[in-house]
PDB file of N, CA and C in Angstrom:
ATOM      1  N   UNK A   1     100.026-113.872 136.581  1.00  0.00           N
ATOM      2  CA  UNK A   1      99.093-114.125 137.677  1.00  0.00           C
ATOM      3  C   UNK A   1      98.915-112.890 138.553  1.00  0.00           C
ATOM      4  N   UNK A   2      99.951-112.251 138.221  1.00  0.00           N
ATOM      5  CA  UNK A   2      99.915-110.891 139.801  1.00  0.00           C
ATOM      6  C   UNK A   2      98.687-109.818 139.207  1.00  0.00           C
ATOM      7  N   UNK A   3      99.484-109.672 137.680  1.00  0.00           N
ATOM      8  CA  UNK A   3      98.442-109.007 137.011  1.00  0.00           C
ATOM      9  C   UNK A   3      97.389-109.031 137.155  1.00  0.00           C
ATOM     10  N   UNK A   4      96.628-110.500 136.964  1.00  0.00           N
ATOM     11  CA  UNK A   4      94.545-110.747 137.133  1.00  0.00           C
ATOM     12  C   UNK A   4      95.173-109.986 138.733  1.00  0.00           C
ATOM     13  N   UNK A   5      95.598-110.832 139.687  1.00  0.00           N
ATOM     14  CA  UNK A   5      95.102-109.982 141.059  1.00  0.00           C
ATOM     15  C   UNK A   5      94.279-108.686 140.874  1.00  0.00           C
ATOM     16  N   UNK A   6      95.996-107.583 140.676  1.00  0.00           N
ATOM     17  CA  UNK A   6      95.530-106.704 140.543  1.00  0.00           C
ATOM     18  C   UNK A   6      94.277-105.758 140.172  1.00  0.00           C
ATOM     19  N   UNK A   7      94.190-106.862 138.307  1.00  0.00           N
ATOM     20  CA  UNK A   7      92.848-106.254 137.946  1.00  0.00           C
ATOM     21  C   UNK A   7      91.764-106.438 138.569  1.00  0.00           C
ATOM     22  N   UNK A   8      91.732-107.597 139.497  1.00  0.00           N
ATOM     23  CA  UNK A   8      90.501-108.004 140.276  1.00  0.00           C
ATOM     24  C   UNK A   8      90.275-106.893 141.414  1.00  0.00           C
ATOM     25  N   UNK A   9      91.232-106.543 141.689  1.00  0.00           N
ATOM     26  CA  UNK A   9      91.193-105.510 142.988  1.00  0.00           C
ATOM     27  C   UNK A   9      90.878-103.987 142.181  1.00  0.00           C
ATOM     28  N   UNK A  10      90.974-104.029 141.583  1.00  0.00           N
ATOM     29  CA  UNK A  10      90.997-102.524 140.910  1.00  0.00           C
ATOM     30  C   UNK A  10      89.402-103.052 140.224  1.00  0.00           C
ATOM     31  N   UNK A  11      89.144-103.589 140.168  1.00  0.00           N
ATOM     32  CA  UNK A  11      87.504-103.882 139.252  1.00  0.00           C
ATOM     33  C   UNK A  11      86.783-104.044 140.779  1.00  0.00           C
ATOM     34  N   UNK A  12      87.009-105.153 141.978  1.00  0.00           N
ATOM     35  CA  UNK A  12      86.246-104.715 143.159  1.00  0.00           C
ATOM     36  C   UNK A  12      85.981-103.555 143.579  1.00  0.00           C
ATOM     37  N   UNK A  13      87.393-102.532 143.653  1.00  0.00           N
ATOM     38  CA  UNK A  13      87.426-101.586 144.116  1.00  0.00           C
ATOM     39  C   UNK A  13      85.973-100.722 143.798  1.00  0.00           C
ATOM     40  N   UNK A  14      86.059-100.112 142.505  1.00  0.00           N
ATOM     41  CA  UNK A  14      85.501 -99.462 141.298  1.00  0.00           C
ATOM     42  C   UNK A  14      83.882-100.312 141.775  1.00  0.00           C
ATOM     43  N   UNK A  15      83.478-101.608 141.890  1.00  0.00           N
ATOM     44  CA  UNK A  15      82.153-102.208 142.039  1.00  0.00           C
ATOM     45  C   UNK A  15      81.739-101.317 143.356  1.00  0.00           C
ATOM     46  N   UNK A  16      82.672-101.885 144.442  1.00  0.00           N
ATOM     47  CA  UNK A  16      82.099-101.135 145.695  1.00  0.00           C
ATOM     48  C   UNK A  16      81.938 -99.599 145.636  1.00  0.00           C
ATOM     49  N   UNK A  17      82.758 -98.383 145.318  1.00  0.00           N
ATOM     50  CA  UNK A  17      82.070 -97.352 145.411  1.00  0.00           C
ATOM     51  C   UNK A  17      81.443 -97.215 144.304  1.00  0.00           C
ATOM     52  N   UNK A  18      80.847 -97.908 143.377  1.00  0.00           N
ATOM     53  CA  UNK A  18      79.800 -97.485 142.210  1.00  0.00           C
ATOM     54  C   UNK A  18      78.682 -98.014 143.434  1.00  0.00           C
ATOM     55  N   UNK A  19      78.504 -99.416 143.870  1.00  0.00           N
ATOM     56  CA  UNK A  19      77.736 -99.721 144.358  1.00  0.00           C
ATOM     57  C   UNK A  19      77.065 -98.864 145.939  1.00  0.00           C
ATOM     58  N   UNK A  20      78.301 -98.236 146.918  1.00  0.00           N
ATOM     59  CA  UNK A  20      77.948 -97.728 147.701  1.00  0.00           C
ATOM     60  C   UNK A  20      77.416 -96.195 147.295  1.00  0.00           C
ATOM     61  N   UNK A  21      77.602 -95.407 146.425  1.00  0.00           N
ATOM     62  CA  UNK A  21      77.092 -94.516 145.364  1.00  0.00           C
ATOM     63  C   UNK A  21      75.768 -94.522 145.094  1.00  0.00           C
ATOM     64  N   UNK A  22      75.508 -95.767 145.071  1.00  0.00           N
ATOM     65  CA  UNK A  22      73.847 -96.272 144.344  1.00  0.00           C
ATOM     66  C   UNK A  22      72.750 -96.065 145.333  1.00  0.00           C
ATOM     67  N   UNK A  23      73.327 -97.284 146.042  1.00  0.00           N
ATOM     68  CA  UNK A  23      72.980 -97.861 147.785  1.00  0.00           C
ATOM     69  C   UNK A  23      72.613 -97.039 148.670  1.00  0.00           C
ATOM     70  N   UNK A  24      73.629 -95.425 148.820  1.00  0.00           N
ATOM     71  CA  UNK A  24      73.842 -94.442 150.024  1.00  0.00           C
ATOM     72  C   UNK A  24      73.045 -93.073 148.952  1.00  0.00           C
ATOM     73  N   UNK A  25      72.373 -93.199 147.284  1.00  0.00           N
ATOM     74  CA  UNK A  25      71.935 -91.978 147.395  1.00  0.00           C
ATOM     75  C   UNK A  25      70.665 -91.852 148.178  1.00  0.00           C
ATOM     76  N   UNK A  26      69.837 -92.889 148.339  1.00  0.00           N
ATOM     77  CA  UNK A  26      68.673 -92.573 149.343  1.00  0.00           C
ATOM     78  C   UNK A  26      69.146 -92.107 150.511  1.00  0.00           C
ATOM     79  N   UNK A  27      68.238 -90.783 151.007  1.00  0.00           N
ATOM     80  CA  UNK A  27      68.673 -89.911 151.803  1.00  0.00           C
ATOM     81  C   UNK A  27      67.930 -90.551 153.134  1.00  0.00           C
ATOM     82  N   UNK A  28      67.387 -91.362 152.891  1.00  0.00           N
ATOM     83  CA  UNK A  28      66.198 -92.013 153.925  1.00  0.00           C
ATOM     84  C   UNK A  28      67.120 -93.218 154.909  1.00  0.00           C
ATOM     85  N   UNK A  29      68.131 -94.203 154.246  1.00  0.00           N
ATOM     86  CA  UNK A  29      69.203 -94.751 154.607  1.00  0.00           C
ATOM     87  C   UNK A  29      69.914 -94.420 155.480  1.00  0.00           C
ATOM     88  N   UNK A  30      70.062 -95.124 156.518  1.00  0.00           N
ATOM     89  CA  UNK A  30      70.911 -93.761 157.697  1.00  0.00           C
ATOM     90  C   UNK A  30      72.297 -94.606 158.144  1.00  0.00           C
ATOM     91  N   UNK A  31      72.621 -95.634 157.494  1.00  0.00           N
ATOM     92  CA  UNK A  31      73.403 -96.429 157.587  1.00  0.00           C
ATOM     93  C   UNK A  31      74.774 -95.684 156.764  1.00  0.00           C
ATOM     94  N   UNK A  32      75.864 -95.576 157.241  1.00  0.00           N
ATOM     95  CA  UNK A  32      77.138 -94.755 157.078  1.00  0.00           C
ATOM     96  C   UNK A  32      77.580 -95.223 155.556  1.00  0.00           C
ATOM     97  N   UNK A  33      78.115 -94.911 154.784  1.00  0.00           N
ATOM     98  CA  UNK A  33      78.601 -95.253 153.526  1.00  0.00           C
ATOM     99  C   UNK A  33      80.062 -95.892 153.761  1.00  0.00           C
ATOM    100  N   UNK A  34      80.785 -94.899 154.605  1.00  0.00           N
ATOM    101  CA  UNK A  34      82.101 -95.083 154.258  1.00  0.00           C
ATOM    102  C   UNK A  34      82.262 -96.497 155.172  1.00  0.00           C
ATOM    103  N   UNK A  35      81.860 -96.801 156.027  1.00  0.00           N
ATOM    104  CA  UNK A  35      82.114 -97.667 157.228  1.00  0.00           C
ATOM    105  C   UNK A  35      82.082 -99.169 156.298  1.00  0.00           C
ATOM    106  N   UNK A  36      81.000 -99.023 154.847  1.00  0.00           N
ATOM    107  CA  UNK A  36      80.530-100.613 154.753  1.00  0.00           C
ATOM    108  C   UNK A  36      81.710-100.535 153.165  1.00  0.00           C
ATOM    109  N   UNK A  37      82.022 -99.060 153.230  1.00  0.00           N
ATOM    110  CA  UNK A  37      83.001 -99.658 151.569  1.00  0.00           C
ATOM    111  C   UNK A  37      84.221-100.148 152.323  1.00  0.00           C
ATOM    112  N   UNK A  38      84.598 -99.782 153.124  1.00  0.00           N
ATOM    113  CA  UNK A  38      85.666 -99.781 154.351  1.00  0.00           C
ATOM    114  C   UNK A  38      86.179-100.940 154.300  1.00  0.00           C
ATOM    115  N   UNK A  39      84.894-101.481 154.656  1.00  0.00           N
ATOM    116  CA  UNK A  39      84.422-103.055 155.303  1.00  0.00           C
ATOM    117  C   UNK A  39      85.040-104.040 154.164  1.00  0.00           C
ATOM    118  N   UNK A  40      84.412-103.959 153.116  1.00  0.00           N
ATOM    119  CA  UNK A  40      84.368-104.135 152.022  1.00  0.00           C
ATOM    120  C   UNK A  40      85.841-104.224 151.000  1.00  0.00           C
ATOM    121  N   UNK A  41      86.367-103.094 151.219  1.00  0.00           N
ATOM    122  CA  UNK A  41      87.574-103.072 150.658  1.00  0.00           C
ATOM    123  C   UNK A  41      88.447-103.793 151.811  1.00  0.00           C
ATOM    124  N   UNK A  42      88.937-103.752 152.598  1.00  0.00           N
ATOM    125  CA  UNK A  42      89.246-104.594 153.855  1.00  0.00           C
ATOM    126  C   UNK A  42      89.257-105.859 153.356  1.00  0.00           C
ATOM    127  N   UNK A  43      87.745-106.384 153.432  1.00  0.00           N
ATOM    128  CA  UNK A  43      87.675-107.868 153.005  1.00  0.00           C
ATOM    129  C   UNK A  43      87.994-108.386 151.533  1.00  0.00           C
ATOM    130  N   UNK A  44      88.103-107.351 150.696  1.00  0.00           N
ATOM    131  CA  UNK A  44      88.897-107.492 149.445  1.00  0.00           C
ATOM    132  C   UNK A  44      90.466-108.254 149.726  1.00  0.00           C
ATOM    133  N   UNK A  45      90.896-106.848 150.336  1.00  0.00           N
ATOM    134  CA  UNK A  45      92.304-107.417 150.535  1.00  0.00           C
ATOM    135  C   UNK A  45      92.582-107.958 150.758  1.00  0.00           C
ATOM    136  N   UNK A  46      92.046-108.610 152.361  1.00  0.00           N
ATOM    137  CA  UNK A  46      92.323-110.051 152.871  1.00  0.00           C
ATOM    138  C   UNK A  46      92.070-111.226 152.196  1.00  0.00           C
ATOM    139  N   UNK A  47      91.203-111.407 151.613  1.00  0.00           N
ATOM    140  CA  UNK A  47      91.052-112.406 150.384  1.00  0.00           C
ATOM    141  C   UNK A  47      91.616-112.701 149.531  1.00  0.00           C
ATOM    142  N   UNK A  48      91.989-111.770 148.851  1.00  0.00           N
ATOM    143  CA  UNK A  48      93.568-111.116 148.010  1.00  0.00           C
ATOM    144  C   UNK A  48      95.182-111.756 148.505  1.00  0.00           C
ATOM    145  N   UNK A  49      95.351-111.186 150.052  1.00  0.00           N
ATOM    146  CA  UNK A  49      96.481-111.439 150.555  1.00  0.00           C
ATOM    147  C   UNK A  49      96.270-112.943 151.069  1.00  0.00           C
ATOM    148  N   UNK A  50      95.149-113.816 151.407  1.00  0.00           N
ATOM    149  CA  UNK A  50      95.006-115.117 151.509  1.00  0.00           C
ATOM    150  C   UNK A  50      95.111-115.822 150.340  1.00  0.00           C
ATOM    151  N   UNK A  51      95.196-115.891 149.464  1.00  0.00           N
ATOM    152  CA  UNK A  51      95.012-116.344 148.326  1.00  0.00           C
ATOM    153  C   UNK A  51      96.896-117.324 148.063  1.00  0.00           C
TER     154      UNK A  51
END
């Protein structure tokens, strides 16, 4: 069971900066990158550690 965790967190991880990558190459976007993977990975964990 710890194992899936893990892989789940390591496959979110990997989604969010592919996705903030995608999201943040428009240069027109003025919205911060790091602040929403941040966010993001954050709410990973806690979901993770609630579980």
């Amino acid at each position: 069971m710890k194992k899936i965790t893990k892989i789940i967190i390591i496959l979110t991880f990997l989604f969010v900066i592919l996705f903030s990558s995608i999201t943040f190459a428009d240069p027109l976007d003025g919205t911060d990158p790091l602040n929403i993977t941040q966010s993001s990975t954050s709410f990973t964990l806690n979901s993770t550690i609630n579980q």
